[in-house]
N, C-alpha and C. Protein backbone atom coordinates (compact mmCIF):
# COMPACT_ATOMS: atom_id res chain seq x y z
N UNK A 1 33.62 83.31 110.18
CA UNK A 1 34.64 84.23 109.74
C UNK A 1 34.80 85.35 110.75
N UNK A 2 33.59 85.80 111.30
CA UNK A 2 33.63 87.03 112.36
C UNK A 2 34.74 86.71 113.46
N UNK A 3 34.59 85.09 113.84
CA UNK A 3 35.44 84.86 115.20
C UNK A 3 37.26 84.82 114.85
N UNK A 4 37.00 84.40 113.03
CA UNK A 4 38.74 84.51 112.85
C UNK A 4 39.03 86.13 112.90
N UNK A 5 38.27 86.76 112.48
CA UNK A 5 39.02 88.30 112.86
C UNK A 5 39.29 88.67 114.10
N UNK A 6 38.15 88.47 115.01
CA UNK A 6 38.76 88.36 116.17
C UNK A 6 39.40 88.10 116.88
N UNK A 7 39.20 86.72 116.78
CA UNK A 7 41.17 85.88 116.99
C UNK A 7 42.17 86.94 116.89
N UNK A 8 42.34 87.15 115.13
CA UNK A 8 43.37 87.71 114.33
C UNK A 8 43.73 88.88 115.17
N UNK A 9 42.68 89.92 115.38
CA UNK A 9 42.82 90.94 116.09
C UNK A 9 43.46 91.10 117.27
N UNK A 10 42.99 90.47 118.03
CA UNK A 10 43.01 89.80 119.48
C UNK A 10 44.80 89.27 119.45
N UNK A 11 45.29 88.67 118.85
CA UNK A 11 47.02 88.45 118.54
C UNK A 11 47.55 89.53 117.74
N UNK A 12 46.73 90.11 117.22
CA UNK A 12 47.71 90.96 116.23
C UNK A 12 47.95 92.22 118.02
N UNK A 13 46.66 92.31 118.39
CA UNK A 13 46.91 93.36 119.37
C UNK A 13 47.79 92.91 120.73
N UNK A 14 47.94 91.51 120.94
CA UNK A 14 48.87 91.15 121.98
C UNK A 14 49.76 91.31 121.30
N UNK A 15 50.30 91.01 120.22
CA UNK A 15 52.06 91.27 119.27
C UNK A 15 52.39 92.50 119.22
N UNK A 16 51.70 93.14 118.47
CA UNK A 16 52.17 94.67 118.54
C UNK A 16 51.84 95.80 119.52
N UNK A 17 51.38 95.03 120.65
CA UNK A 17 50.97 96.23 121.54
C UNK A 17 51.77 96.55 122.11
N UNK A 18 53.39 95.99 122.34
CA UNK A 18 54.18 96.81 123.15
C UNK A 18 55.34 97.26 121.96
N UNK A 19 55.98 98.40 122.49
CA UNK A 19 57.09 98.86 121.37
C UNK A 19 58.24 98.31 121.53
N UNK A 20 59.50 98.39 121.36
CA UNK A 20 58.89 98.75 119.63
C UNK A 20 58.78 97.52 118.74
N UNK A 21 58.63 97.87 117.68
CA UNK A 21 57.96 96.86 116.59
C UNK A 21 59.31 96.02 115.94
N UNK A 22 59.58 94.61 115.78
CA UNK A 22 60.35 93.88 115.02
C UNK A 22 60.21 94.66 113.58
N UNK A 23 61.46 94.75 112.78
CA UNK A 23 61.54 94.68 111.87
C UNK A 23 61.31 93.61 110.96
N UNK A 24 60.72 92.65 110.53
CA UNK A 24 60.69 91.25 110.07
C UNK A 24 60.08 91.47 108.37
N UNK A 25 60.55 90.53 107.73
CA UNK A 25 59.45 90.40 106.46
C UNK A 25 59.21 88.56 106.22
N UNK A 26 58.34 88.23 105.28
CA UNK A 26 58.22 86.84 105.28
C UNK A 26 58.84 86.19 104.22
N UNK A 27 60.07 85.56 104.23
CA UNK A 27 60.72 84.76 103.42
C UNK A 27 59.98 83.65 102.42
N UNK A 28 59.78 84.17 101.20
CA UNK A 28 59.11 83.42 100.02
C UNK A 28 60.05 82.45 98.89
N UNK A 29 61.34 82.98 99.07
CA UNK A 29 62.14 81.99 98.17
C UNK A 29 63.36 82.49 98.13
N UNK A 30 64.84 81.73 97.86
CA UNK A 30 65.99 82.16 98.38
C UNK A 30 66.51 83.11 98.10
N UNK A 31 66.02 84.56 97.22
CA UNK A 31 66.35 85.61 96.72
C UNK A 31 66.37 86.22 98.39
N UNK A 32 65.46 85.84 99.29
CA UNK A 32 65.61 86.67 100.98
C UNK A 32 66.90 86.21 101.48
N UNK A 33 67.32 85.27 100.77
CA UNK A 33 68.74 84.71 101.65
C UNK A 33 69.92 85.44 101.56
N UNK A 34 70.79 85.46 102.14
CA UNK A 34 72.19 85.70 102.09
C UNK A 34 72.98 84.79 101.45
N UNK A 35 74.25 85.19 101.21
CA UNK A 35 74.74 83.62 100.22
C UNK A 35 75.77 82.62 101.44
N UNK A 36 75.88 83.70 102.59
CA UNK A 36 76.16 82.87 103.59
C UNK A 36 75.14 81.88 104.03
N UNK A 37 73.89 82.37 104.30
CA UNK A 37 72.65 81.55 104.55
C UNK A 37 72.85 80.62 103.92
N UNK A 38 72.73 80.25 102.55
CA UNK A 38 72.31 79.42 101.41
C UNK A 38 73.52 78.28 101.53
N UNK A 39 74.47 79.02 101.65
CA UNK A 39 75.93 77.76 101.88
C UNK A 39 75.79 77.26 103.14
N UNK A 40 75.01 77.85 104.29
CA UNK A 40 75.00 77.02 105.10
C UNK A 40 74.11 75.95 105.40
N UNK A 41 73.16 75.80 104.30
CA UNK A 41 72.03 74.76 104.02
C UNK A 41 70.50 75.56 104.47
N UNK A 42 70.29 76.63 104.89
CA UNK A 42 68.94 77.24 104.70
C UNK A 42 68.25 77.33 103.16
N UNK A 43 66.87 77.33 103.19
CA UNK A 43 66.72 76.98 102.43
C UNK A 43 65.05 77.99 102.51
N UNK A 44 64.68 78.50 101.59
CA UNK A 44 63.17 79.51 101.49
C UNK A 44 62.22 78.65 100.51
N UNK A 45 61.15 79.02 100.47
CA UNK A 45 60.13 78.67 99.43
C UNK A 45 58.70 78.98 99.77
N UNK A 46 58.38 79.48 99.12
CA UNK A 46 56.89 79.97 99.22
C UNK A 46 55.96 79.21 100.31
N UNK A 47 54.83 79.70 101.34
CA UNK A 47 54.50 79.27 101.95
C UNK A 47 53.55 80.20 102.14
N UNK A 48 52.01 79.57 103.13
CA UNK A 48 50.53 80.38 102.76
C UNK A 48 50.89 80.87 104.22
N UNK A 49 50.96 80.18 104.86
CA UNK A 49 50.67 80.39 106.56
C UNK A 49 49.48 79.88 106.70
N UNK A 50 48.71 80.20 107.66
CA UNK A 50 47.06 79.44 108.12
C UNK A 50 46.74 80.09 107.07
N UNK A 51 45.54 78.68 106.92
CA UNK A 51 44.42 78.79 106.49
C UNK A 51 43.32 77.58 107.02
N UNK A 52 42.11 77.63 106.59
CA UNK A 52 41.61 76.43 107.08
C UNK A 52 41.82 75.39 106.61
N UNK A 53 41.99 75.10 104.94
CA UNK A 53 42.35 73.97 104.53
C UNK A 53 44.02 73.34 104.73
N UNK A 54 44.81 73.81 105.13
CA UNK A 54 45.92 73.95 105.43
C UNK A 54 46.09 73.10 107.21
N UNK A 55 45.98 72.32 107.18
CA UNK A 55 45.88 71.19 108.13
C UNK A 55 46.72 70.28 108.22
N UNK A 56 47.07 69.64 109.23
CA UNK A 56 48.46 68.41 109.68
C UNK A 56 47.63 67.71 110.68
N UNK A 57 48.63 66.44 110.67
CA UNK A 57 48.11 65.26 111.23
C UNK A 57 49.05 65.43 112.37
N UNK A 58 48.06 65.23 113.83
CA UNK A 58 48.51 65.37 114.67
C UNK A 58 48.55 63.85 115.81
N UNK A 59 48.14 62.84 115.15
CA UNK A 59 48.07 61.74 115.80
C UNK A 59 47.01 61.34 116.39
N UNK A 60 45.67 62.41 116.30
CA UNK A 60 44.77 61.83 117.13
C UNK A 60 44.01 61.28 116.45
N UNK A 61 43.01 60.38 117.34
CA UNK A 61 42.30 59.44 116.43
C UNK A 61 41.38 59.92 115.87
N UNK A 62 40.90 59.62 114.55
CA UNK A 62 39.74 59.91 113.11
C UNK A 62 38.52 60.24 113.92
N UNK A 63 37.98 59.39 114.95
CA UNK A 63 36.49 59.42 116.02
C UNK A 63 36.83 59.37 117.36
N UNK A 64 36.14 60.28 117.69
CA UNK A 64 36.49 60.42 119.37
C UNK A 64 34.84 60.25 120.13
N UNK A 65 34.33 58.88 120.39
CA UNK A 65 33.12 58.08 121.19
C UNK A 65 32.45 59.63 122.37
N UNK A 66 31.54 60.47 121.72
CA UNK A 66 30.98 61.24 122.66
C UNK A 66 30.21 60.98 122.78
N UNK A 67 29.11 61.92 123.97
CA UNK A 67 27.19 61.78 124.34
C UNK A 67 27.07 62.84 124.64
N UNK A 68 25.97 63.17 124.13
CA UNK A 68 25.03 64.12 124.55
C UNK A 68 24.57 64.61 126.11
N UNK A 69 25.13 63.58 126.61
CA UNK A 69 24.89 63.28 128.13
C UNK A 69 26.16 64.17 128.69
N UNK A 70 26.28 65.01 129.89
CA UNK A 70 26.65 65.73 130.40
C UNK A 70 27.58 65.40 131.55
N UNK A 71 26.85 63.91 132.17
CA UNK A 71 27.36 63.56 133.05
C UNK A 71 28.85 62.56 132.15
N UNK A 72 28.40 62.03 130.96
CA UNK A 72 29.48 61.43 130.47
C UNK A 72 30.57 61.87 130.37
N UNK A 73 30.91 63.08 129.89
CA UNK A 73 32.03 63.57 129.68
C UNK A 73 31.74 65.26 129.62
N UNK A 74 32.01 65.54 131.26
CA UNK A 74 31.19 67.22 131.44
C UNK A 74 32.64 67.76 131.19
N UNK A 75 31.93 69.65 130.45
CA UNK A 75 33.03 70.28 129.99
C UNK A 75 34.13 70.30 130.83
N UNK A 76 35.32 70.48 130.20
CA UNK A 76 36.49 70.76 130.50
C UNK A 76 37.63 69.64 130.58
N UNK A 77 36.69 67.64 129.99
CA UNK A 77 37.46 67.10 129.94
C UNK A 77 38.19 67.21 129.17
N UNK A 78 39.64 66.52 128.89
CA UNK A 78 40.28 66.65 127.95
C UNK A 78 40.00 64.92 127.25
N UNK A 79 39.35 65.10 125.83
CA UNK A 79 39.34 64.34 125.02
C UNK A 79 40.17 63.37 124.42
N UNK A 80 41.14 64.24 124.36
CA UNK A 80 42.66 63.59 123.66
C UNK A 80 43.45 64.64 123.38
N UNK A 81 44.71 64.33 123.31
CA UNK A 81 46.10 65.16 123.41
C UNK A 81 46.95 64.52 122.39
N UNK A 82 48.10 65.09 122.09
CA UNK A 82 48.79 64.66 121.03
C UNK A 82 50.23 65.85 121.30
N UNK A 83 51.27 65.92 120.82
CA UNK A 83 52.26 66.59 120.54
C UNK A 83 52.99 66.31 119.45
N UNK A 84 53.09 67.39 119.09
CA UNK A 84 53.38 66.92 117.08
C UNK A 84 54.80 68.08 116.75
N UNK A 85 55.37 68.03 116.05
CA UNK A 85 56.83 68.60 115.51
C UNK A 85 55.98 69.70 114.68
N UNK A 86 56.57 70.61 114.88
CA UNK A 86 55.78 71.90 113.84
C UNK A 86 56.83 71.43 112.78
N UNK A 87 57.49 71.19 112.44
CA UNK A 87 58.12 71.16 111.08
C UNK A 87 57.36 70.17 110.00
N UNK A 88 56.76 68.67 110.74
CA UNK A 88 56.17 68.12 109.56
C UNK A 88 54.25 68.18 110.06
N UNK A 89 54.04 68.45 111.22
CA UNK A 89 52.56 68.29 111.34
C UNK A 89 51.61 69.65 111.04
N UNK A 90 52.06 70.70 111.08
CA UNK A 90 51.50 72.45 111.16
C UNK A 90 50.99 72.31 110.12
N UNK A 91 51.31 71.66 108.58
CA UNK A 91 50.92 72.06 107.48
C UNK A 91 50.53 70.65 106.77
N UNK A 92 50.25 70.68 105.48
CA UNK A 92 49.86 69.75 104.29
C UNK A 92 51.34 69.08 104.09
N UNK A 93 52.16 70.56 103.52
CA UNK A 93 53.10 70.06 102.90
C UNK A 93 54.31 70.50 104.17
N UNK A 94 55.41 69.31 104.88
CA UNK A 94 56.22 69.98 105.68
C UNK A 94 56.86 70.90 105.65
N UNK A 95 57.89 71.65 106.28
CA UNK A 95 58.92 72.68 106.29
C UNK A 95 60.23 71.55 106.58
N UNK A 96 61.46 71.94 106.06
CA UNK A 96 62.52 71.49 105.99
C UNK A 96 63.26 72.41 107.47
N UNK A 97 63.87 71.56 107.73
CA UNK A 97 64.66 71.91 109.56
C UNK A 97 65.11 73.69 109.31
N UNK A 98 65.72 73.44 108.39
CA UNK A 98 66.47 74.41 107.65
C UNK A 98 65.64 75.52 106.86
N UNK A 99 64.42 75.77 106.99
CA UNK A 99 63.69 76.41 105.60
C UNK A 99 63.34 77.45 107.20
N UNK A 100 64.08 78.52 106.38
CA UNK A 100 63.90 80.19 107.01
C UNK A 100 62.26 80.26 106.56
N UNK A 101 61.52 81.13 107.49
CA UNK A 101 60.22 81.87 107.57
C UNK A 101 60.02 83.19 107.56
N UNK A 102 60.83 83.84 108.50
CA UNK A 102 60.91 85.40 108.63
C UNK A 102 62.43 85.28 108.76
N UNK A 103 62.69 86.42 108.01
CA UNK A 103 63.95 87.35 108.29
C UNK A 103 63.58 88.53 109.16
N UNK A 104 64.84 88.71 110.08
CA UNK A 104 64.46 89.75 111.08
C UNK A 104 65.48 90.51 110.98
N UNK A 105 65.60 91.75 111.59
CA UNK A 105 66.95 92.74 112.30
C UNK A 105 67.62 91.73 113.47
N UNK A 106 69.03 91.92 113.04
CA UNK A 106 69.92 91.28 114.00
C UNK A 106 69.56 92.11 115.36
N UNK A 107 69.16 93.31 115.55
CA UNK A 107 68.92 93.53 116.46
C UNK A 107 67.55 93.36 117.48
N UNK A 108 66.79 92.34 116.69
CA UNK A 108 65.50 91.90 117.28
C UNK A 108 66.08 90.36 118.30
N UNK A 109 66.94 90.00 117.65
CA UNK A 109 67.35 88.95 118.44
C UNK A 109 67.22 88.53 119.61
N UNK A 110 66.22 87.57 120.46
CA UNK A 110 65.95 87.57 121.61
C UNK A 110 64.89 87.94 122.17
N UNK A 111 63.99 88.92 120.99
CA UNK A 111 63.29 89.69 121.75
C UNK A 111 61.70 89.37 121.21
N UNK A 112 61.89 88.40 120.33
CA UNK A 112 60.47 87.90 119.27
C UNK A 112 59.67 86.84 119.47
N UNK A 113 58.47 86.86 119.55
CA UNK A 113 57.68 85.55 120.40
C UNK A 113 56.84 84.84 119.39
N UNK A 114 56.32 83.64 119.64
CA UNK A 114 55.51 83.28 118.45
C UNK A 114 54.28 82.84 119.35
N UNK A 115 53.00 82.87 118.26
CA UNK A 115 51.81 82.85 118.83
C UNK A 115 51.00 81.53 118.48
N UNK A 116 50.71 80.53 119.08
CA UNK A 116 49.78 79.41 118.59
C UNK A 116 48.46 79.64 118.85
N UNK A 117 47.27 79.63 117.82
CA UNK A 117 45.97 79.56 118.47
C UNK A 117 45.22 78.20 117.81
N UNK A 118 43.89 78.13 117.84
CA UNK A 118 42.91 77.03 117.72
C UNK A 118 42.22 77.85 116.55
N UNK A 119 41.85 77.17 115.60
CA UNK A 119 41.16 77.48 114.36
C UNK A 119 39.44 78.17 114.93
N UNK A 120 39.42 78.85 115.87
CA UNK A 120 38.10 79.18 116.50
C UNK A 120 37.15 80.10 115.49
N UNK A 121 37.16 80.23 114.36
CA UNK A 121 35.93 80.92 113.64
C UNK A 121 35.19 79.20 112.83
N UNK A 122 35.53 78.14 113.30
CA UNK A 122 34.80 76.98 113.19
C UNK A 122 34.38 76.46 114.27
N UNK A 123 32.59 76.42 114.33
CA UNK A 123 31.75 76.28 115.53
C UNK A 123 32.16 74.73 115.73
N UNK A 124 32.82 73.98 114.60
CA UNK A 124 33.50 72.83 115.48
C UNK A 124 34.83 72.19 116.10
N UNK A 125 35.51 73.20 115.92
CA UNK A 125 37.14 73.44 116.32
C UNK A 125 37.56 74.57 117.11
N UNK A 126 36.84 74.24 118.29
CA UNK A 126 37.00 76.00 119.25
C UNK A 126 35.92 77.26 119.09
N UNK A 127 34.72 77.16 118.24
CA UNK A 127 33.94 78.22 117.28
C UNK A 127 33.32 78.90 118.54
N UNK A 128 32.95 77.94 119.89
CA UNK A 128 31.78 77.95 120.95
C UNK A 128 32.45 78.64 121.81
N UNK A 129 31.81 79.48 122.66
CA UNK A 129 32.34 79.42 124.16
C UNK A 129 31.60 78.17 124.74
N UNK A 130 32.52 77.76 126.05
CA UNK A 130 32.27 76.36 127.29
C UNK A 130 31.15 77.24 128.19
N UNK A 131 30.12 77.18 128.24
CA UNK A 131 29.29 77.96 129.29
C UNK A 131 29.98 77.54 130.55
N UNK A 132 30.41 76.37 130.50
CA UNK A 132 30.31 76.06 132.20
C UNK A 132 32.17 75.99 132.66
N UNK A 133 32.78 76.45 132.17
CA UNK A 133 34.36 76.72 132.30
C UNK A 133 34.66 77.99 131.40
N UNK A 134 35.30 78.85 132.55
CA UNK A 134 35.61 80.04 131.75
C UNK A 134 36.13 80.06 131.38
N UNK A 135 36.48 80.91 129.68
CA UNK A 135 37.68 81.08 128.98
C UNK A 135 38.20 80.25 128.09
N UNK A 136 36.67 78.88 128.42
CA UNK A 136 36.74 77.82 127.31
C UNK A 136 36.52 77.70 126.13
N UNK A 137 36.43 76.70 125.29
CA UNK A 137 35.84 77.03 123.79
C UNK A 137 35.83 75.47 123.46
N UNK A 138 34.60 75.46 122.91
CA UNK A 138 34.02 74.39 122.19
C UNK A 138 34.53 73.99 121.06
């Protein structure tokens, strides 16, 4: 749990560290909509954001053949890769093409970034630092 705050911290302080601040809130169900929105097929509904149980299938395979052995596969190989659609793999349950997340100020437009990280407060999904590659994680 210590390393998800850190994470958390660690992005919350790259997002808001420069000014000024997006106006945004998080769209829970179509009362955030406009009725222009709504006629144009957007669509809201409650949603957690991360969590740990909150997981998608990203294509890679169930077992990935490792060793203990160093020389087999020394840090920094890449194991396996995958590229997945955030609309149906990010979560349990998908997001619809159309299903708003944040509402913003028309005047943020252009100017708002989004942040991906690795579930790293689990010592088996990123939890480690790589001793032998910097900046890595186990």
């Amino acid at each position: 749990m210590c390393h998800l705050r850190r994470t958390l911290l660690f992005a919350a302080g790259l997002l808001f560290s420069t000014a000024p601040w997006a106006n945004c809130v998080k769209v829970t169900d179509n009362s955030f909509l406009s009725e222009a929105a709504i006629k144009a097929g957007y669509t809201a509904r409650y949603w957690r954001g991360a969590y740990d149980d909150n997981i998608g299938h990203l294509g890679l395979p169930s077992v990935i053949s490792v060793s203990a052995n160093n020389k087999f596969q020394p840090s920094g190989t890449v194991l396996a890769s995958a590229v997945a659609n955030f609309l149906t793999a990010g979560v349990q349950t998908p997001y619809s093409a159309k299903q708003v997340l944040y509402r913003c100020d028309l005047k943020d437009a252009g100017q708002l970034y989004e942040l991906y990280s690795t579930n790293a407060d689990n010592p088996f999904v990123g939890g480690r630092r790589a001793k032998e590659v910097e900046g890595a994680l186990l």
